[in-house]
N, C-alpha and C. Protein backbone atom coordinates (compact mmCIF):
# COMPACT_ATOMS: atom_id res chain seq x y z
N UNK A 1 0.83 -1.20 0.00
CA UNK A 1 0.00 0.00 0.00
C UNK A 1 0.87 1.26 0.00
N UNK A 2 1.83 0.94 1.30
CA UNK A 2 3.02 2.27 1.29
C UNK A 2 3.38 2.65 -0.47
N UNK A 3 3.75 1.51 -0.85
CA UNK A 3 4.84 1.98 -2.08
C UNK A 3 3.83 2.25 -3.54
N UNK A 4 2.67 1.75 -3.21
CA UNK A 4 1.44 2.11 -4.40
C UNK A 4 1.33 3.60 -4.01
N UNK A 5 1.02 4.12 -3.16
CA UNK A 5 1.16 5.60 -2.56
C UNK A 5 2.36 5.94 -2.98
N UNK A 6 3.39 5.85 -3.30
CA UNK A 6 4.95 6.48 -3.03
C UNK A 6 4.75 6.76 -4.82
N UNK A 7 4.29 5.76 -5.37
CA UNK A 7 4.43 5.40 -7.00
C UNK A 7 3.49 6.45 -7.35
N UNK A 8 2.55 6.92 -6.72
CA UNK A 8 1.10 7.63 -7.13
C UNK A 8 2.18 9.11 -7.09
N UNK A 9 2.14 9.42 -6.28
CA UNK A 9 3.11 10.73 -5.79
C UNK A 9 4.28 11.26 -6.97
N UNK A 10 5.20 10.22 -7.00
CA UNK A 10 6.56 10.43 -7.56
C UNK A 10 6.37 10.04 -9.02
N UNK A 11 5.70 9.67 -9.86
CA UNK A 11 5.24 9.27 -10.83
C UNK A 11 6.33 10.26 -12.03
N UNK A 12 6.92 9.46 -12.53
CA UNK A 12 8.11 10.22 -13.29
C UNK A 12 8.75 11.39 -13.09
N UNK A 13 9.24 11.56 -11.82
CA UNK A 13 10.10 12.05 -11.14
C UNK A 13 11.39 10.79 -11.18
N UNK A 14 12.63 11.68 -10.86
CA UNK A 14 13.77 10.84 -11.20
C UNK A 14 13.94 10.67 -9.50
N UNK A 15 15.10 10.17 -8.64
CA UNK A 15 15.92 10.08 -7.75
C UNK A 15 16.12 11.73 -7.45
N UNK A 16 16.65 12.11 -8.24
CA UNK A 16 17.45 13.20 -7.57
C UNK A 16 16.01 14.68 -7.34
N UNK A 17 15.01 14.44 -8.05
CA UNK A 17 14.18 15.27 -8.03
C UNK A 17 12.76 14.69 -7.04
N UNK A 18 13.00 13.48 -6.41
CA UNK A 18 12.32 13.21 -5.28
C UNK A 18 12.75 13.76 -4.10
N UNK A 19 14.48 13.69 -3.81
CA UNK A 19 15.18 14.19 -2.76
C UNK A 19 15.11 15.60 -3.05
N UNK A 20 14.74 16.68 -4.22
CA UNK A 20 14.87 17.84 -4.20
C UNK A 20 13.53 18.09 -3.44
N UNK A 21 12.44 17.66 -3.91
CA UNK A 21 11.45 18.02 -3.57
C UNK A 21 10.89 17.74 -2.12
N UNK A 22 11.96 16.42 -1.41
CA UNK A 22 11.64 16.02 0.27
C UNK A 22 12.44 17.75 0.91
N UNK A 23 13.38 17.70 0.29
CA UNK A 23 13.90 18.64 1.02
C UNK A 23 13.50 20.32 0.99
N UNK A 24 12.54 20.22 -0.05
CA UNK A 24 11.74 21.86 -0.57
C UNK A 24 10.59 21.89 0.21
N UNK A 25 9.98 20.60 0.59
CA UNK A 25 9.33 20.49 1.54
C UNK A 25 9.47 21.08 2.92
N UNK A 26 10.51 20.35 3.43
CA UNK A 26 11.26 20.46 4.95
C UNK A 26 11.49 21.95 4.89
N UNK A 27 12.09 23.08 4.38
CA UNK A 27 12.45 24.11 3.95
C UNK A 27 11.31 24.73 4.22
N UNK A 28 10.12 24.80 3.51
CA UNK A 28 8.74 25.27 3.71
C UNK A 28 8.38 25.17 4.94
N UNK A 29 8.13 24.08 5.23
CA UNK A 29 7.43 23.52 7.08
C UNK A 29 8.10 24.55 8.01
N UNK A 30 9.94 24.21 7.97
CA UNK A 30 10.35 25.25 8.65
C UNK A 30 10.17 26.74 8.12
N UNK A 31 9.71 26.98 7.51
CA UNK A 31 9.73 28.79 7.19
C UNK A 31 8.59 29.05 7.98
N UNK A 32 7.66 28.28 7.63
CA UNK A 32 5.75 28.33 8.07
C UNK A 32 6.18 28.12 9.72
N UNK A 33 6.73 27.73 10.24
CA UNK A 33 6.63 27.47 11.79
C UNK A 33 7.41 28.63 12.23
N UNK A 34 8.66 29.30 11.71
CA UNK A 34 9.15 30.32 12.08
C UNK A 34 8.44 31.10 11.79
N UNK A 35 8.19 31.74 11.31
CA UNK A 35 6.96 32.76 11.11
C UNK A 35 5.92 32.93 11.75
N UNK A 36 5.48 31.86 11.87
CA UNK A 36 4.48 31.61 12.41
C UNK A 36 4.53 31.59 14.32
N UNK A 37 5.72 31.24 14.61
CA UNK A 37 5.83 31.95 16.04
C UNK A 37 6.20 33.29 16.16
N UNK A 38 6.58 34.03 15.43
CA UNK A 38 6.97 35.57 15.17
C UNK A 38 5.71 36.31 15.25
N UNK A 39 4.66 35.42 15.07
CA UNK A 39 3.23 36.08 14.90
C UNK A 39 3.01 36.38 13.40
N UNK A 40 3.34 36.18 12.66
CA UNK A 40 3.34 36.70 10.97
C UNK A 40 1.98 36.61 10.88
N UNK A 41 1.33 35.44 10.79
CA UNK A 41 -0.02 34.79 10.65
C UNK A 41 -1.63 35.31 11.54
N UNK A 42 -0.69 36.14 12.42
CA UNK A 42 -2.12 36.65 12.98
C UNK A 42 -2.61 37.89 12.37
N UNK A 43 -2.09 38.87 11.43
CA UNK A 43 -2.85 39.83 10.91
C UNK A 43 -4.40 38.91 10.11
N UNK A 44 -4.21 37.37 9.63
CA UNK A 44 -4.88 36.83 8.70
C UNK A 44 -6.11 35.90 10.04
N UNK A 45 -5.63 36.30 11.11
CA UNK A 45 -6.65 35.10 12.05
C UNK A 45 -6.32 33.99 12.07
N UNK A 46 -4.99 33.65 11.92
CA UNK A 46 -4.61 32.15 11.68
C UNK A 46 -3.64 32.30 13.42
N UNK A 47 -2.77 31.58 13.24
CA UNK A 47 -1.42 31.49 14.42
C UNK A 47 -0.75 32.53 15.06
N UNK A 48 -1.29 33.23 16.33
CA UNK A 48 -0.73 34.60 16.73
C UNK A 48 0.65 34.74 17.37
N UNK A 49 1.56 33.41 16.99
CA UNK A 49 2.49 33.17 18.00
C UNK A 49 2.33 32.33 19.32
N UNK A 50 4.09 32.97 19.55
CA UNK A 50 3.60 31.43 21.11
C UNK A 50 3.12 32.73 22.18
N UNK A 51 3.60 33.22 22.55
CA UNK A 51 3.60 34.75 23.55
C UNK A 51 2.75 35.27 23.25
N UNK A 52 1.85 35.87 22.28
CA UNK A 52 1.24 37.01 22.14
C UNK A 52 0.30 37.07 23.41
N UNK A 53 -0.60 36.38 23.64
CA UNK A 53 -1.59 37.20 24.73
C UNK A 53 -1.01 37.47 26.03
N UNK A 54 -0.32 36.22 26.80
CA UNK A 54 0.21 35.86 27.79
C UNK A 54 1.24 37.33 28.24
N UNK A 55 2.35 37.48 27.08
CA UNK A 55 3.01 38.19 27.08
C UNK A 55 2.63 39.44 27.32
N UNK A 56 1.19 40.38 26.26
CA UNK A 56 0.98 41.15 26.56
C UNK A 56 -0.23 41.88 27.72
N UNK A 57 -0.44 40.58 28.51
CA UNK A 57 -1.12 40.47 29.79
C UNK A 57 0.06 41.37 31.00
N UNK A 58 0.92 40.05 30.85
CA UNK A 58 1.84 40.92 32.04
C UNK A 58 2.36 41.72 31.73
N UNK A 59 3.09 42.37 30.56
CA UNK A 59 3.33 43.77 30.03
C UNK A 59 2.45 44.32 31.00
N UNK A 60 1.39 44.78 30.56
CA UNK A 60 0.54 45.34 30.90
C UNK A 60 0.35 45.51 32.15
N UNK A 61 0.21 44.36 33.47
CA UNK A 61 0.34 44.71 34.58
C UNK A 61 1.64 44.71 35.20
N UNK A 62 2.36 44.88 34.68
CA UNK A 62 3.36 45.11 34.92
C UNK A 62 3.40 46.49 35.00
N UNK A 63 3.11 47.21 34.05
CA UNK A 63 3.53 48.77 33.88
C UNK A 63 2.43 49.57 34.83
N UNK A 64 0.90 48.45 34.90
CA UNK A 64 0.16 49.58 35.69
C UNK A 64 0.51 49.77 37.05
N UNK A 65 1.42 48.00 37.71
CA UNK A 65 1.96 48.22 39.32
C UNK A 65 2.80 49.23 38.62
N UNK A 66 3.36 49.77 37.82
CA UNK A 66 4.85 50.42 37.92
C UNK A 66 4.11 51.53 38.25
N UNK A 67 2.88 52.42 37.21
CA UNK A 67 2.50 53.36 37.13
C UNK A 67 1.59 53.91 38.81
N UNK A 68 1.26 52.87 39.11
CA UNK A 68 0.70 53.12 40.74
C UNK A 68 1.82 53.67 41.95
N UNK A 69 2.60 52.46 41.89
CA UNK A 69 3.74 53.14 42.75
C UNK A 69 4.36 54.36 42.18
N UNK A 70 4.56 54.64 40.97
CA UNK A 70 5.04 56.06 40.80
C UNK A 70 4.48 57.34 41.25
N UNK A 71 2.86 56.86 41.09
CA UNK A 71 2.10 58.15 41.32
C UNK A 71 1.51 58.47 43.21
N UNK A 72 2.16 57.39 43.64
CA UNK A 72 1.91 57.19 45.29
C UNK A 72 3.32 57.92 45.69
N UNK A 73 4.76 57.68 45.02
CA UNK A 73 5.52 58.72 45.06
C UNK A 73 5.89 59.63 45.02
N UNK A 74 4.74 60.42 43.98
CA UNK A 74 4.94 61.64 43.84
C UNK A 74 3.88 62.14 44.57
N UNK A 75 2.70 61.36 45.27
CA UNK A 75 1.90 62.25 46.51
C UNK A 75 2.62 62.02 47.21
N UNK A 76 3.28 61.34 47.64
CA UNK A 76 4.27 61.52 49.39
C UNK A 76 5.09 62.75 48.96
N UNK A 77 5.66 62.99 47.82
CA UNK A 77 6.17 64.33 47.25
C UNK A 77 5.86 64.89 47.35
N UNK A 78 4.71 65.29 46.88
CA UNK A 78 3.68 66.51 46.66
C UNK A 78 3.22 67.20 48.48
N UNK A 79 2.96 65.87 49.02
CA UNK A 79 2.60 66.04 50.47
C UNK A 79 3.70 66.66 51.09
N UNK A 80 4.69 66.01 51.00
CA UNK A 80 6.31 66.99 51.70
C UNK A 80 6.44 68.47 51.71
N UNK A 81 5.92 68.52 49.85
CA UNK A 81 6.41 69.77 49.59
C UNK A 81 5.22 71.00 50.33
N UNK A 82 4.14 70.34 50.07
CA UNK A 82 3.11 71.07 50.31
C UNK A 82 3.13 71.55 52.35
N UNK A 83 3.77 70.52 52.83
CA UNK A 83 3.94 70.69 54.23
C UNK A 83 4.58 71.94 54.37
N UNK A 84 6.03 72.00 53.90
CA UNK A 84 7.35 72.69 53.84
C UNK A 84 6.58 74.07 53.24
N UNK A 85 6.09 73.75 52.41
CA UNK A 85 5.27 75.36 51.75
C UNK A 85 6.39 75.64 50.55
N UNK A 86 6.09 74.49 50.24
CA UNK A 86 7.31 74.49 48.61
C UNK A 86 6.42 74.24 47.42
N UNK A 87 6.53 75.09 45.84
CA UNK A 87 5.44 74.78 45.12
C UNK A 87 5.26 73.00 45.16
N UNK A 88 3.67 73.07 44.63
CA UNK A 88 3.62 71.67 44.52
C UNK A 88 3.43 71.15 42.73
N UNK A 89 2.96 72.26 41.95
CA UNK A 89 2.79 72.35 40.73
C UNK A 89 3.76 71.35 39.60
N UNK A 90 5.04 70.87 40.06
CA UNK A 90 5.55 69.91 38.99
C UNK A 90 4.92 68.93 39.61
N UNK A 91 4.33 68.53 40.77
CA UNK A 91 3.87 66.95 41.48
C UNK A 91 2.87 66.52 40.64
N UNK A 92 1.60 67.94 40.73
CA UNK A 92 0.96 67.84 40.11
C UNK A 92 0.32 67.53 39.03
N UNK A 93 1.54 68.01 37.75
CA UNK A 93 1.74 68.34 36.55
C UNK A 93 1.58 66.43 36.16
N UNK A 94 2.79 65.78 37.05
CA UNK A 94 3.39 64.64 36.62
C UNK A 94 2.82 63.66 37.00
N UNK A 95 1.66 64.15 38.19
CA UNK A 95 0.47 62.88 38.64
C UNK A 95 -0.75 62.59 37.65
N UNK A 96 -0.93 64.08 37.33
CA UNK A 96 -1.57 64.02 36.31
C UNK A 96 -1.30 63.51 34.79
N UNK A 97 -0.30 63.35 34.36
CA UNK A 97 0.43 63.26 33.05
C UNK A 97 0.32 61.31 33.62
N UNK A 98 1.04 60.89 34.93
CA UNK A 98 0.78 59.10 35.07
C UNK A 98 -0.31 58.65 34.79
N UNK A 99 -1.23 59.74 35.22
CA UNK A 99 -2.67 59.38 35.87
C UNK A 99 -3.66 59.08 33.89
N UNK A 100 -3.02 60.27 33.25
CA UNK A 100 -3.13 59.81 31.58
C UNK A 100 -2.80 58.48 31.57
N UNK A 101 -1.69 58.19 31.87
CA UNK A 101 -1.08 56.89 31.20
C UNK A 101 -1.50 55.68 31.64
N UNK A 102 -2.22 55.81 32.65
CA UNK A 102 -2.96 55.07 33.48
C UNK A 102 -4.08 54.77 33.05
N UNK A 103 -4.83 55.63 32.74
CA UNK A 103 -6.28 55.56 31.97
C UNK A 103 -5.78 54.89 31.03
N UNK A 104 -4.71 55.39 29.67
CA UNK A 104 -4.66 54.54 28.12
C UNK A 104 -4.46 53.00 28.48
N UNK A 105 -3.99 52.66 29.95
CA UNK A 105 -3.81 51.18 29.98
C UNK A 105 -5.01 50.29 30.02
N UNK A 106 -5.90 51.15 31.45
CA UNK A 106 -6.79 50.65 31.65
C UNK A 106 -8.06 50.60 31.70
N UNK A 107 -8.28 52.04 31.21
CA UNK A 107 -9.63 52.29 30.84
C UNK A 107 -10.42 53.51 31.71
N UNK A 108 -9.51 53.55 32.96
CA UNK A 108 -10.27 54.60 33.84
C UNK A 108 -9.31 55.12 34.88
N UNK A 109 -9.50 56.12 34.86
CA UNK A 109 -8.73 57.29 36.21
C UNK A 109 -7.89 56.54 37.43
N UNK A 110 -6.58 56.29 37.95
CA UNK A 110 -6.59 55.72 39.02
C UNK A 110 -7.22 57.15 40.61
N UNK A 111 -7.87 56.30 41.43
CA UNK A 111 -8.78 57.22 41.99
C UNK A 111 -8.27 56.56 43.39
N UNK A 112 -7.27 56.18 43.64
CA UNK A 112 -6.95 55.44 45.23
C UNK A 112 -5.73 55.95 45.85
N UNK A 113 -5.45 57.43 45.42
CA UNK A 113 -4.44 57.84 46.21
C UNK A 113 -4.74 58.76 47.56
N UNK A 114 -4.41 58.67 48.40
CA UNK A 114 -4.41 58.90 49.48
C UNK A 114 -4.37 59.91 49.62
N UNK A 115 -5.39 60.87 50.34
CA UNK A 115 -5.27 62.27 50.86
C UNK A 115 -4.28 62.90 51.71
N UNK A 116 -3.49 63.73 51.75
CA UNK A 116 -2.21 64.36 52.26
C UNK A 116 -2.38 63.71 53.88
N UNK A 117 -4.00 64.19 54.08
CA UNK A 117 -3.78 63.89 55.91
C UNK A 117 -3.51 62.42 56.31
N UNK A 118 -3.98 61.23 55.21
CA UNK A 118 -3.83 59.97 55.62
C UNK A 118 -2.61 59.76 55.48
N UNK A 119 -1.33 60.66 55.21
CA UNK A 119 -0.19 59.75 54.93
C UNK A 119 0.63 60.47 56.05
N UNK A 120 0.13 60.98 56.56
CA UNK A 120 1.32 61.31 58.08
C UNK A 120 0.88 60.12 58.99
């Protein structure tokens, strides 16, 4: 059965143009699998890679813990300065500018920073 199949296939093909064509094969498979973990294939809805969602999950919370603790730093800032009676206007400027970047991640305002009096 194998070699009635092999005969169907190769059907006046020589030796050397069976081995061209095993190996034009192999060549292909690997291009299609590299690519295809690169993500190539997902503009079409096919194979999005090995990483894509996973990857850009923790991206993502990754940067919003980053973006929280930054902006809890610059109210203990802001709070210092404001104690001392030092402008507070760059704190401001730059809580607000996180507080953007915060929203484009996640959709809405972070709203859990602490009022000057709770942090003494």
């Amino acid at each position: 059965m194998r070699k009635a199949m092999e005969d169907m296939i190769t059907v006046g093909m020589t030796q050397a143009q069976i081995q061209g064509a095993f190996i034009m094969s192999w060549r292909l498979l690997t291009l299609v699998f590299i690519l295809g973990s690169f993500g190539a294939f997902a503009p079409f809805g096919l194979w999005s890679g090995f990483a894509s969602a996973d990857t850009k999950s923790i991206v993502t919370t990754t940067r919003v813990e980053y973006l929280e603790g930054r902006m809890f730093d610059l109210k203990v800032k802001q709070c210092t300065a404001l104690e001392e009676g030092k402008p507070t206007t760059v704190y401001t400027v730059q809580l607000q500018e996180l507080n953007r970047k915060y929203k484009d991640l996640t959709g809405v305002y972070y709203k859990e920073l602490p009022a000057c009096v709770e942090l003494k």
